[in-house]
PDB file of N, CA and C in Angstrom:
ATOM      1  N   UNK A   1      18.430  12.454  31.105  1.00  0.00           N
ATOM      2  CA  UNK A   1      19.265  11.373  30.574  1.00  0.00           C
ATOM      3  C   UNK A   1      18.608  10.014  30.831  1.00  0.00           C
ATOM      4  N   UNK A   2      17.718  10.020  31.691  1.00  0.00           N
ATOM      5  CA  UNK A   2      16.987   8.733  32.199  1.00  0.00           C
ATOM      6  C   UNK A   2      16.249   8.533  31.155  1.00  0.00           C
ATOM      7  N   UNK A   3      15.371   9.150  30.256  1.00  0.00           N
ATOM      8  CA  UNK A   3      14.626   8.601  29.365  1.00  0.00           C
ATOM      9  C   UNK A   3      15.308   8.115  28.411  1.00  0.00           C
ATOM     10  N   UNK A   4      16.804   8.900  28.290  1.00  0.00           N
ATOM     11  CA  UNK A   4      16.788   8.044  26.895  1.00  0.00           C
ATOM     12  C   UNK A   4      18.000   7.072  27.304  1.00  0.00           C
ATOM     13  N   UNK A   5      17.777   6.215  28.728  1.00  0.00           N
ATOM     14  CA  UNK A   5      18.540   4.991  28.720  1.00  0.00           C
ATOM     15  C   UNK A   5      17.226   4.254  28.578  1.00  0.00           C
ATOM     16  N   UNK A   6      16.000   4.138  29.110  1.00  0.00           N
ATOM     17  CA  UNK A   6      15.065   3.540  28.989  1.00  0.00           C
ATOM     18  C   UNK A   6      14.559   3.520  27.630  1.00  0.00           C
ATOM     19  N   UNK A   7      14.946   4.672  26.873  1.00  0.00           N
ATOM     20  CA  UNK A   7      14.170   4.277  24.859  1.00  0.00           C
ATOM     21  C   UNK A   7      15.095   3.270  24.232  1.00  0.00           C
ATOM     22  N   UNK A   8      16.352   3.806  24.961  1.00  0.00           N
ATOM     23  CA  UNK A   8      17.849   2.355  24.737  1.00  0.00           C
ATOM     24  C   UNK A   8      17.237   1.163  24.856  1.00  0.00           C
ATOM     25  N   UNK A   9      16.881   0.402  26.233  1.00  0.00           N
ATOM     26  CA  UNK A   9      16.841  -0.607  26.679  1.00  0.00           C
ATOM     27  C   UNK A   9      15.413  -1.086  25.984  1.00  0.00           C
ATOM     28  N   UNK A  10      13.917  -0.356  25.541  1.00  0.00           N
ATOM     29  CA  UNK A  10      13.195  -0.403  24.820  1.00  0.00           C
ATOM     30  C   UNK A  10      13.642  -0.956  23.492  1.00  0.00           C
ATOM     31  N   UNK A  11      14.889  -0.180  23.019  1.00  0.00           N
ATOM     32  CA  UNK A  11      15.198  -0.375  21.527  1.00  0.00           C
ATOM     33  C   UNK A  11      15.932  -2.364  21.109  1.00  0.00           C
ATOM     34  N   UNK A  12      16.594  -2.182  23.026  1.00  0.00           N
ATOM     35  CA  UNK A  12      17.251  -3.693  22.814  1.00  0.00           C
ATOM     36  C   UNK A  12      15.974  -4.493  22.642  1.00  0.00           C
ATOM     37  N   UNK A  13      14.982  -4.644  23.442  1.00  0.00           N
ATOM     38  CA  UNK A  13      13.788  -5.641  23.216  1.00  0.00           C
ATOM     39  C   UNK A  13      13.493  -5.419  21.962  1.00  0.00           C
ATOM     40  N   UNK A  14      13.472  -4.394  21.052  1.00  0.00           N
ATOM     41  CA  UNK A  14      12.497  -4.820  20.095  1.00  0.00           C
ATOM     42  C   UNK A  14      13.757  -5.583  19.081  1.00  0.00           C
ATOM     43  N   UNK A  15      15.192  -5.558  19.569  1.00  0.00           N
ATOM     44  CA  UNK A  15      15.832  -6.572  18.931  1.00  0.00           C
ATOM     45  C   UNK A  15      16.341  -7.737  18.901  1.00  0.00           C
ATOM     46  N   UNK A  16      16.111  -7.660  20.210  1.00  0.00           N
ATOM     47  CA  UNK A  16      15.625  -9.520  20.681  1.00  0.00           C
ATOM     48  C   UNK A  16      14.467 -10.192  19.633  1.00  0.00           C
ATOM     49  N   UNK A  17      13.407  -9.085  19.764  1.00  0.00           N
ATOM     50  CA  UNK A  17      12.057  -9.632  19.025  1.00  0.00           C
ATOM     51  C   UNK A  17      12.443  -9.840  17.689  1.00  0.00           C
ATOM     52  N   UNK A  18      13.654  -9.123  16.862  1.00  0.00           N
ATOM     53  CA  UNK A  18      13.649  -9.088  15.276  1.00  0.00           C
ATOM     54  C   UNK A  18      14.621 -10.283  14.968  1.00  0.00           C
ATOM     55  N   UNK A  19      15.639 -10.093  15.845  1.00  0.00           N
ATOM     56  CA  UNK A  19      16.657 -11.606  16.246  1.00  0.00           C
ATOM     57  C   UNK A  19      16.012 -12.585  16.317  1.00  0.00           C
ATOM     58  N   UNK A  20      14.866 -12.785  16.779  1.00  0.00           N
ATOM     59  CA  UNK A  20      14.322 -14.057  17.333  1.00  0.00           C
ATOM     60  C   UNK A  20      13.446 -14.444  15.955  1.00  0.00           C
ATOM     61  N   UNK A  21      12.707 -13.217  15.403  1.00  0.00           N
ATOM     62  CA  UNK A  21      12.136 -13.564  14.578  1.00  0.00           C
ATOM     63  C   UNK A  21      12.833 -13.734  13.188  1.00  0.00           C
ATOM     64  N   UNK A  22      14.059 -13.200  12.668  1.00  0.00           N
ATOM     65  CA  UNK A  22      14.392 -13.652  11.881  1.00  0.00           C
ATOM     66  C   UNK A  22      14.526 -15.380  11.571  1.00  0.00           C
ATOM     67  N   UNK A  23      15.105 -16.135  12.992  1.00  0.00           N
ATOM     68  CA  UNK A  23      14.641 -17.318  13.261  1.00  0.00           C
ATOM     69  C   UNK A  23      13.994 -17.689  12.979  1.00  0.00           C
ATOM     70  N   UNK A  24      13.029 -17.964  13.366  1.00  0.00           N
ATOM     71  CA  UNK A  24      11.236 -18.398  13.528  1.00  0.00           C
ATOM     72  C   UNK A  24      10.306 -18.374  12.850  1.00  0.00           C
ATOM     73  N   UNK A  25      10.411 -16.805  12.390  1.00  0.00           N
ATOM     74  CA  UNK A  25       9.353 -16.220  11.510  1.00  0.00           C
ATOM     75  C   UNK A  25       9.112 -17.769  10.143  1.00  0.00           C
ATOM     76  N   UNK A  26       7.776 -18.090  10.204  1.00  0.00           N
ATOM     77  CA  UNK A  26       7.288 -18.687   9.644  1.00  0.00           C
ATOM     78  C   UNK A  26       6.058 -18.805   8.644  1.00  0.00           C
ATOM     79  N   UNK A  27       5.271 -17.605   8.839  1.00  0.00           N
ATOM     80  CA  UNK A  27       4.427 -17.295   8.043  1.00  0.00           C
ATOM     81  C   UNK A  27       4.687 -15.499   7.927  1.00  0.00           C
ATOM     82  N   UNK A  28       3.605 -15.006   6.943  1.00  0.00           N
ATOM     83  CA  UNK A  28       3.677 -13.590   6.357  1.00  0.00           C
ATOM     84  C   UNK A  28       3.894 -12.560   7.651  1.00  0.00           C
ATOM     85  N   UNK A  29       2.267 -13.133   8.694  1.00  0.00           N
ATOM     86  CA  UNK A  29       2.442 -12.050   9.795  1.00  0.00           C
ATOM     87  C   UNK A  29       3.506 -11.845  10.511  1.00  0.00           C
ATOM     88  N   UNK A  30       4.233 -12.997  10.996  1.00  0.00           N
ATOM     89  CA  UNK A  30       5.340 -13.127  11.420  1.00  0.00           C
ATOM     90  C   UNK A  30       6.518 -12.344  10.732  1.00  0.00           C
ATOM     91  N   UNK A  31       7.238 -12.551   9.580  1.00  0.00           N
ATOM     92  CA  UNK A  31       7.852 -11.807   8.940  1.00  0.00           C
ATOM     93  C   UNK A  31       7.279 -10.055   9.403  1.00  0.00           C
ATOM     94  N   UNK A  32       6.079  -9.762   8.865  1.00  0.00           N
ATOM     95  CA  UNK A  32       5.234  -8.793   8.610  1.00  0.00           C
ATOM     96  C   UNK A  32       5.907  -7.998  10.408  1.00  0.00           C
ATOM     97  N   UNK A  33       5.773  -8.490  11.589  1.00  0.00           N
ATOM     98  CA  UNK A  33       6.141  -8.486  12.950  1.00  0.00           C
ATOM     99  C   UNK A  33       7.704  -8.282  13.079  1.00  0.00           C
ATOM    100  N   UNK A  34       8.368  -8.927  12.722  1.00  0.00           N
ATOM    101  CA  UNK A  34       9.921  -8.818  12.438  1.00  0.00           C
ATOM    102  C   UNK A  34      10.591  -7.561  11.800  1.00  0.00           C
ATOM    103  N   UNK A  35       9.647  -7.435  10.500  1.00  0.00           N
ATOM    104  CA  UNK A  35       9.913  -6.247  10.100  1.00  0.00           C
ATOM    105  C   UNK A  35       9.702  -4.392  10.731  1.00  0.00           C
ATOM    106  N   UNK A  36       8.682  -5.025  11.640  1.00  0.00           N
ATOM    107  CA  UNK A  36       7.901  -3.498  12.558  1.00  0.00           C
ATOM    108  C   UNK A  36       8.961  -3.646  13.352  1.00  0.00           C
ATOM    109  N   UNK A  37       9.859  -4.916  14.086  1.00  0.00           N
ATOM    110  CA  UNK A  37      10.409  -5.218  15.052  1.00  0.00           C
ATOM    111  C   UNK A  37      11.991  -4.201  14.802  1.00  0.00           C
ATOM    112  N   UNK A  38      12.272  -4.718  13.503  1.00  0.00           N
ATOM    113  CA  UNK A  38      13.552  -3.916  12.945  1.00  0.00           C
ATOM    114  C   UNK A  38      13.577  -2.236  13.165  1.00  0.00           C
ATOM    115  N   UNK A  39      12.376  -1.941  12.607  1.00  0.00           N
ATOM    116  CA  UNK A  39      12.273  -0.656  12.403  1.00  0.00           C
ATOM    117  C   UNK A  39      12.400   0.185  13.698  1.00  0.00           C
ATOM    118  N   UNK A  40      11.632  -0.433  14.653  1.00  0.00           N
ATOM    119  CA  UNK A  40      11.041   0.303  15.898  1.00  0.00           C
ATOM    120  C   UNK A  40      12.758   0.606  16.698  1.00  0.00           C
ATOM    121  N   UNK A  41      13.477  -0.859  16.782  1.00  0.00           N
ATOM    122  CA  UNK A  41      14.434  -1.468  17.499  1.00  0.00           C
ATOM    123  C   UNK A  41      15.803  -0.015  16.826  1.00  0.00           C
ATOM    124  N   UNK A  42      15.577   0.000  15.508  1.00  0.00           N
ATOM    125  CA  UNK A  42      16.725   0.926  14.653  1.00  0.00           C
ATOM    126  C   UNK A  42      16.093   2.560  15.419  1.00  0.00           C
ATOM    127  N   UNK A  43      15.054   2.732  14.978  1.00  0.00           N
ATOM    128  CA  UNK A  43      14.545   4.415  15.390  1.00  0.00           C
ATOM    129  C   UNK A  43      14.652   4.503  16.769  1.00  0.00           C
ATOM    130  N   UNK A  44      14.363   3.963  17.798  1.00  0.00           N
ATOM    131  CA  UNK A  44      14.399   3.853  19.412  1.00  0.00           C
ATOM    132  C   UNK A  44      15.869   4.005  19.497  1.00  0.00           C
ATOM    133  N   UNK A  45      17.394   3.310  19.111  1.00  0.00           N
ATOM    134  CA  UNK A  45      18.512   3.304  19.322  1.00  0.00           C
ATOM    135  C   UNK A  45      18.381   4.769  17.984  1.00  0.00           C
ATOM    136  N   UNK A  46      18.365   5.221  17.412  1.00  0.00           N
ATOM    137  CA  UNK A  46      18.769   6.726  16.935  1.00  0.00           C
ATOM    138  C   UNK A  46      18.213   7.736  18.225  1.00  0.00           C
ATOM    139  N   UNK A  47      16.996   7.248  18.229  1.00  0.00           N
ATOM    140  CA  UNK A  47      16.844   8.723  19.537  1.00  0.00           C
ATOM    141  C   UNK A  47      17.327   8.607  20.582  1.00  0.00           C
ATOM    142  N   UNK A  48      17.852   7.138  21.349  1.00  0.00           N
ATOM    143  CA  UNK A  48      18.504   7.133  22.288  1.00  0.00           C
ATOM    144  C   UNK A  48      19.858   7.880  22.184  1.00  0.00           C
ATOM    145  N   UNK A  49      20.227   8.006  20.872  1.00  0.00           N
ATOM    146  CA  UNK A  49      21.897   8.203  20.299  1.00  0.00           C
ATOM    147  C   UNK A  49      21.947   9.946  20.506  1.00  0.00           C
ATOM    148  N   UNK A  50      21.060  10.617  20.375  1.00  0.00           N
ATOM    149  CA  UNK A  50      20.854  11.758  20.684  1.00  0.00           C
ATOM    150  C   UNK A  50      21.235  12.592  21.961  1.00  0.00           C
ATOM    151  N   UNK A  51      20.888  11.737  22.891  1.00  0.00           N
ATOM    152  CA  UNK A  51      21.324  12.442  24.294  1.00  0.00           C
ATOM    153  C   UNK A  51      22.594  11.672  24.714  1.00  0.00           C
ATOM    154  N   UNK A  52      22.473  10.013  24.206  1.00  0.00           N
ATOM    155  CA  UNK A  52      23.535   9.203  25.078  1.00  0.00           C
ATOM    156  C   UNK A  52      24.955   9.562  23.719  1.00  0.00           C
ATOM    157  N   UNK A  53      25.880   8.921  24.438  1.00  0.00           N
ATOM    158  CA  UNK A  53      27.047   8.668  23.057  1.00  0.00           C
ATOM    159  C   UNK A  53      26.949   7.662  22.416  1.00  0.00           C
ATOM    160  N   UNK A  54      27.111   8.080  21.181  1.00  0.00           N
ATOM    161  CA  UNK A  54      26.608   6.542  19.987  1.00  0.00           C
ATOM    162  C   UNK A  54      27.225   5.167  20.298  1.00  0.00           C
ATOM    163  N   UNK A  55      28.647   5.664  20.814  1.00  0.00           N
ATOM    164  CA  UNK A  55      29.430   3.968  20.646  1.00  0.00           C
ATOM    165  C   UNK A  55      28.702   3.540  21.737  1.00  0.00           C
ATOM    166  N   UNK A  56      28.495   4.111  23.232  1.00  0.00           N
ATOM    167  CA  UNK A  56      27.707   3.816  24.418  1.00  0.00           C
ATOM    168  C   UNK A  56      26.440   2.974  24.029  1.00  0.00           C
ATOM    169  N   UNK A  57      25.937   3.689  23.224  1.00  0.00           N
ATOM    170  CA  UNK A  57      24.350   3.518  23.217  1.00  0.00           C
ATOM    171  C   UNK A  57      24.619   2.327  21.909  1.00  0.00           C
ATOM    172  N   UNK A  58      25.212   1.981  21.632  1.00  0.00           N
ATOM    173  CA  UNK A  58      25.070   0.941  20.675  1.00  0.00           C
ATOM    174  C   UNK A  58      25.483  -0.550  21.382  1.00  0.00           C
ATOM    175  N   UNK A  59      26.643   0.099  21.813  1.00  0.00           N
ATOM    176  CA  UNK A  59      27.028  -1.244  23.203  1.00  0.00           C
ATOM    177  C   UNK A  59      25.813  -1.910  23.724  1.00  0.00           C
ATOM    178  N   UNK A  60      25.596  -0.635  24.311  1.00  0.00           N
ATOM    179  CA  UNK A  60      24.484  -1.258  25.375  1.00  0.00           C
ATOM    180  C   UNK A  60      23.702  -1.807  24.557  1.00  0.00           C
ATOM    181  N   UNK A  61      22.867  -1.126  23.255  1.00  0.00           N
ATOM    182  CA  UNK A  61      21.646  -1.945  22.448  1.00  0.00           C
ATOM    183  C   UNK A  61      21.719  -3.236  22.058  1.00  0.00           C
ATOM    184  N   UNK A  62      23.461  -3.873  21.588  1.00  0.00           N
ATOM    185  CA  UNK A  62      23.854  -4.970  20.658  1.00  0.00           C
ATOM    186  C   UNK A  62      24.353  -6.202  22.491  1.00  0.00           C
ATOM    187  N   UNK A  63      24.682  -5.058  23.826  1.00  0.00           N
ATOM    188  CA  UNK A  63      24.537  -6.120  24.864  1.00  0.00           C
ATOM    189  C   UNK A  63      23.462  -6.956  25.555  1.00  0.00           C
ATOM    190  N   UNK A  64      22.028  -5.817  25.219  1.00  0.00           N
ATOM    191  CA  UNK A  64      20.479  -6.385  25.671  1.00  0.00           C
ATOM    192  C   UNK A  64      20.528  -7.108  24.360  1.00  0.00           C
ATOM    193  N   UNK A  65      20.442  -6.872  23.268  1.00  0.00           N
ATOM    194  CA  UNK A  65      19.944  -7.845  21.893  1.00  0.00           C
ATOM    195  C   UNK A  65      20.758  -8.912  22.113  1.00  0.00           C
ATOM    196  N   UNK A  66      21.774  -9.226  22.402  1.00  0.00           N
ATOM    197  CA  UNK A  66      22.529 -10.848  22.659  1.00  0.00           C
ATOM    198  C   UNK A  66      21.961 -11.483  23.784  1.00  0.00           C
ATOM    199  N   UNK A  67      22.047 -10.837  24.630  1.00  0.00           N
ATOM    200  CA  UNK A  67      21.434 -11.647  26.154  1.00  0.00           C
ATOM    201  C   UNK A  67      20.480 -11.832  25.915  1.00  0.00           C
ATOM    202  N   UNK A  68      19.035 -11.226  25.676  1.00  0.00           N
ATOM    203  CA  UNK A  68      18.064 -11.502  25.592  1.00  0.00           C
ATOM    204  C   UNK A  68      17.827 -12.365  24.607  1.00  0.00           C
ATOM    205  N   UNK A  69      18.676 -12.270  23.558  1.00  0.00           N
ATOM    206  CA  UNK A  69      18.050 -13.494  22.443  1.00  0.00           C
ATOM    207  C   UNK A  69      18.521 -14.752  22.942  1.00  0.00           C
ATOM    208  N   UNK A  70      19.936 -14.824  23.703  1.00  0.00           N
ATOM    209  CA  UNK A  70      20.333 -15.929  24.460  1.00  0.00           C
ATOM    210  C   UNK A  70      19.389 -16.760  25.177  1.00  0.00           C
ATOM    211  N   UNK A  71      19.608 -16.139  26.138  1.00  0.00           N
ATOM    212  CA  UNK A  71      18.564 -15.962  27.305  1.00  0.00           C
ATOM    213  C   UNK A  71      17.039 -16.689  26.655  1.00  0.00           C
ATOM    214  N   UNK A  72      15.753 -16.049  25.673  1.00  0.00           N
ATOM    215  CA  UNK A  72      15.192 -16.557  25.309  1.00  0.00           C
ATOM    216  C   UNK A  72      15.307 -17.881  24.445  1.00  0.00           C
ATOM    217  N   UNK A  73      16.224 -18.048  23.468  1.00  0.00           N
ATOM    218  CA  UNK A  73      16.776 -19.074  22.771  1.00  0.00           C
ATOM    219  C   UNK A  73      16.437 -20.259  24.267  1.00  0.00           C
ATOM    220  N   UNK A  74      17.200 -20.237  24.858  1.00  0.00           N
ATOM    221  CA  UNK A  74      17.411 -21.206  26.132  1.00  0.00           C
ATOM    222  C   UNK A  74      15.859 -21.907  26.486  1.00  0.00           C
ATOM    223  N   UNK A  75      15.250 -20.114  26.867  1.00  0.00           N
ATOM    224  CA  UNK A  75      13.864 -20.992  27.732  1.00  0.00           C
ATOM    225  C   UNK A  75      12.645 -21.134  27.091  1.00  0.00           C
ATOM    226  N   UNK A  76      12.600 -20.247  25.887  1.00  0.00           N
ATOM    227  CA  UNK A  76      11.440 -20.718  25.026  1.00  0.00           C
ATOM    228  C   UNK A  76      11.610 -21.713  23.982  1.00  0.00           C
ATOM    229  N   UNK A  77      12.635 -21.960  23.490  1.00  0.00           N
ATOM    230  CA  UNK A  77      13.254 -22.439  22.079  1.00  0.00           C
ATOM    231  C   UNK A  77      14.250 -23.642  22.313  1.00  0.00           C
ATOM    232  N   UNK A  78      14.183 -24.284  23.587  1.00  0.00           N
ATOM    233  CA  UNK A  78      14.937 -25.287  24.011  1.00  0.00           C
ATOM    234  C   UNK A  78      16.446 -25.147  23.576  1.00  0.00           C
ATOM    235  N   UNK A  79      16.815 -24.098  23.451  1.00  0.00           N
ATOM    236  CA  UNK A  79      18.341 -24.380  23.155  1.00  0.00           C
ATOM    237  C   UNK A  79      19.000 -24.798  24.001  1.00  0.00           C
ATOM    238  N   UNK A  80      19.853 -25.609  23.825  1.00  0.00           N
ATOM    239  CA  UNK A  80      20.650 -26.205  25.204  1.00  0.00           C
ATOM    240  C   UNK A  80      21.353 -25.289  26.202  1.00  0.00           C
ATOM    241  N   UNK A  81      21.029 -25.931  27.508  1.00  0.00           N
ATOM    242  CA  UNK A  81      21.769 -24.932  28.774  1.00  0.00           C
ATOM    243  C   UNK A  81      23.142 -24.883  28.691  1.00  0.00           C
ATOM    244  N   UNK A  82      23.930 -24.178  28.491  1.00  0.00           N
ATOM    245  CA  UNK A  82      25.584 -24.443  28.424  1.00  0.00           C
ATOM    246  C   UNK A  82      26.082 -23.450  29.290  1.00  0.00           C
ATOM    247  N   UNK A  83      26.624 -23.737  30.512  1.00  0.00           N
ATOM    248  CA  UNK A  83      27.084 -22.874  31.778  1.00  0.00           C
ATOM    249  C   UNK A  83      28.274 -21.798  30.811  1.00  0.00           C
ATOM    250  N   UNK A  84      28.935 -22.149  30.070  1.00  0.00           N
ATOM    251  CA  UNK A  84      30.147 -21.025  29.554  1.00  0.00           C
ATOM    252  C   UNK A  84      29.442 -19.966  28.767  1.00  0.00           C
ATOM    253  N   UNK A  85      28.272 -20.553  28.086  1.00  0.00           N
ATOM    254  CA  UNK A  85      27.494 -19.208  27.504  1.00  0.00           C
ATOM    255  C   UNK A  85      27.109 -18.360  28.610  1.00  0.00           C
ATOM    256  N   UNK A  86      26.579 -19.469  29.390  1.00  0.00           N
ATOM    257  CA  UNK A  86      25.916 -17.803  30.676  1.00  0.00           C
ATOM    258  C   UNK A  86      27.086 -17.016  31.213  1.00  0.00           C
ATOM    259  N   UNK A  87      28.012 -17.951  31.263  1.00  0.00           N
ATOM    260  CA  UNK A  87      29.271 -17.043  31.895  1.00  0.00           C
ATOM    261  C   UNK A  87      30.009 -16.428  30.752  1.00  0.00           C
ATOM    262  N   UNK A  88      29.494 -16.058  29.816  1.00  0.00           N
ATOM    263  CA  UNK A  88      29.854 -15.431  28.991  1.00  0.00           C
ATOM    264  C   UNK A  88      29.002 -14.472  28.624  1.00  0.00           C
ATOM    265  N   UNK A  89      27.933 -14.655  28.990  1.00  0.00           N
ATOM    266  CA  UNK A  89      26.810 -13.730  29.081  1.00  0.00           C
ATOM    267  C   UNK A  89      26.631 -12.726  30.429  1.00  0.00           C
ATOM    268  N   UNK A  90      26.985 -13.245  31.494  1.00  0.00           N
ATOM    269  CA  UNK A  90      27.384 -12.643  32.779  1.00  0.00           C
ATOM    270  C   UNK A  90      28.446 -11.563  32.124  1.00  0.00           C
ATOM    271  N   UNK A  91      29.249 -11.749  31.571  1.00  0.00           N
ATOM    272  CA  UNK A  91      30.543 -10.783  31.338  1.00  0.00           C
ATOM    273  C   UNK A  91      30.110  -9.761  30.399  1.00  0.00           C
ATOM    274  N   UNK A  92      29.154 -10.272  29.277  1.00  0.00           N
ATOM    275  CA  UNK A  92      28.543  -8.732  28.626  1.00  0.00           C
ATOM    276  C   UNK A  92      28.167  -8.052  29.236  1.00  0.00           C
ATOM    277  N   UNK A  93      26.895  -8.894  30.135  1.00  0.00           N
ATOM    278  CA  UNK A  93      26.036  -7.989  30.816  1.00  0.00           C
ATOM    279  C   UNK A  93      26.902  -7.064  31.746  1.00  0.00           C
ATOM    280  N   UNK A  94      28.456  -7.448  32.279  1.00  0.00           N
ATOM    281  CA  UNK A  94      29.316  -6.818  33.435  1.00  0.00           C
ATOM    282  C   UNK A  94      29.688  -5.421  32.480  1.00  0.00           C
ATOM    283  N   UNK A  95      29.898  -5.648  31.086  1.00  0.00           N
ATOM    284  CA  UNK A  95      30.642  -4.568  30.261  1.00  0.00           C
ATOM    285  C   UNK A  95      29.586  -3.529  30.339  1.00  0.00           C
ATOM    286  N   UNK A  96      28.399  -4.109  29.662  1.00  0.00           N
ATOM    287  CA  UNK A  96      26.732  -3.178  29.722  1.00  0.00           C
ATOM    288  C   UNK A  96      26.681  -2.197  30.763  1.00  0.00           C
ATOM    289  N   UNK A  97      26.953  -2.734  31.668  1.00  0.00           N
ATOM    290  CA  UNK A  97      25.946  -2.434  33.268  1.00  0.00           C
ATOM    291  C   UNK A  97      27.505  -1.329  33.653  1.00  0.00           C
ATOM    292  N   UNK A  98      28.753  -1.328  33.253  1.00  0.00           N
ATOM    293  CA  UNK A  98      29.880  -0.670  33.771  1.00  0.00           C
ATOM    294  C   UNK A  98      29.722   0.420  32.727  1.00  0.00           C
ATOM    295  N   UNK A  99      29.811   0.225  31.374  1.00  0.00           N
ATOM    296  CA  UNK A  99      29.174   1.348  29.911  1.00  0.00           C
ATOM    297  C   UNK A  99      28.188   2.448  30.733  1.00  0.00           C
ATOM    298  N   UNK A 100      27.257   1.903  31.245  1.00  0.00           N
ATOM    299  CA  UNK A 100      26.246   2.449  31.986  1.00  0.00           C
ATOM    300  C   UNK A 100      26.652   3.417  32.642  1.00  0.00           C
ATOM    301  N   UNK A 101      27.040   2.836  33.781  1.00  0.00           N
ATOM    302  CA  UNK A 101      27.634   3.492  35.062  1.00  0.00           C
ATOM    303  C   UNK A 101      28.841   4.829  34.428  1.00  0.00           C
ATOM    304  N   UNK A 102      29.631   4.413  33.963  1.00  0.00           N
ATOM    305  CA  UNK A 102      30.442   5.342  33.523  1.00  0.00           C
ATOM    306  C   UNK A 102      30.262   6.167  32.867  1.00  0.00           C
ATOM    307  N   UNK A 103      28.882   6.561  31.665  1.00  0.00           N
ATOM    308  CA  UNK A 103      28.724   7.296  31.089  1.00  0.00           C
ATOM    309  C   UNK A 103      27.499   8.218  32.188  1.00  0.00           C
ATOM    310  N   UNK A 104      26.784   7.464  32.923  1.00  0.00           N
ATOM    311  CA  UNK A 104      26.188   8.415  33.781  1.00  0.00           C
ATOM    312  C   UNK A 104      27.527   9.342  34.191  1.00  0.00           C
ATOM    313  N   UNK A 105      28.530   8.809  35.018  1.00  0.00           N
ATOM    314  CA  UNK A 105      29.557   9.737  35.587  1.00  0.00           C
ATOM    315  C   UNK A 105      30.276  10.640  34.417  1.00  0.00           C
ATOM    316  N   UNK A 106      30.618  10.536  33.594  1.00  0.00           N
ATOM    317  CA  UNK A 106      31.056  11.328  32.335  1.00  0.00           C
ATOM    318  C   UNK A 106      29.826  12.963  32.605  1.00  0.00           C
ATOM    319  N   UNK A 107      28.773  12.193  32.222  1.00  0.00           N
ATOM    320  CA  UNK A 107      27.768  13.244  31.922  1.00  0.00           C
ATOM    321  C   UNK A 107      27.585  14.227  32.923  1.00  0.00           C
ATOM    322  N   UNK A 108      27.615  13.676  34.289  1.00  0.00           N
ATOM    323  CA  UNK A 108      27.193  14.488  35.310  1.00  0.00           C
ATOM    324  C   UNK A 108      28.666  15.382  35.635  1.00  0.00           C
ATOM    325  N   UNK A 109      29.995  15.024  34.868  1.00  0.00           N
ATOM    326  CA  UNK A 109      31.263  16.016  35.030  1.00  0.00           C
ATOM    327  C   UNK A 109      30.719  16.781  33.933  1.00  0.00           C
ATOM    328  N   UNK A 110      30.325  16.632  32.512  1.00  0.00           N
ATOM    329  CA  UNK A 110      29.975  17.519  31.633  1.00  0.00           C
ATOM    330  C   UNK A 110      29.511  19.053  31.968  1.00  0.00           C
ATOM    331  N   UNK A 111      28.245  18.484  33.141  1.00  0.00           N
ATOM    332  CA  UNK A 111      27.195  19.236  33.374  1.00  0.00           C
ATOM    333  C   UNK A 111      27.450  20.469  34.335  1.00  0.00           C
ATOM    334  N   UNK A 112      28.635  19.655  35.026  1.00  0.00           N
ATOM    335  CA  UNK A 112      28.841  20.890  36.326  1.00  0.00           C
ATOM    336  C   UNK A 112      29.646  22.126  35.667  1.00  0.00           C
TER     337      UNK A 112
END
């Protein structure tokens, strides 16, 4: 079950990267990058969906793709610091990180 929280959390970065680049993207390669970004980010969250539960595994994918695009927005992209976003971002990440936890425990009652 460990690998496919890690192809999950893989799948959120590459949608930070397609988030960000829909933004940004400014020339062909860029686009051209965005588009590998989509693809990789969609197929990584299907195989994660395989072992984990879909609504789980989508949570979690659409909770790393907000934070992280947040999160980057902020420190690469000067978006302004606004304390209620982070504390609003603190509270996804609390839903994420509990999604987590609870579906490990689900699984390991499955198993016995």
């Amino acid at each position: 079950m460990n690998k496919s929280w890690n192809i999950l959390f893989l799948a959120g970065l590459f949608e930070i990267g397609w988030v960000v680049g829909l933004k940004h993207a400014n020339s062909v390669t860029a686009w051209i990058l965005t588009v590998i970004a989509i693809y990789l980010s969609m197929h990584l969250l299907v195989l994660s969906s395989k072992k984990l539960p879909v609504g789980t595994a989508y949570a979690v994918f659409a909770g790393i793709g907000a934070t992280g695009t947040v999160i980057l927005e902020i420190v690469v992209f000067d978006e302004p610091f606004r304390l209620l976003k982070i504390l609003l971002i603190l509270l996804l990440l609390s839903g994420v990180i509990g999604l987590k936890l609870v579906t490990d425990e689900q699984a390991g009652e499955r198993d016995s």
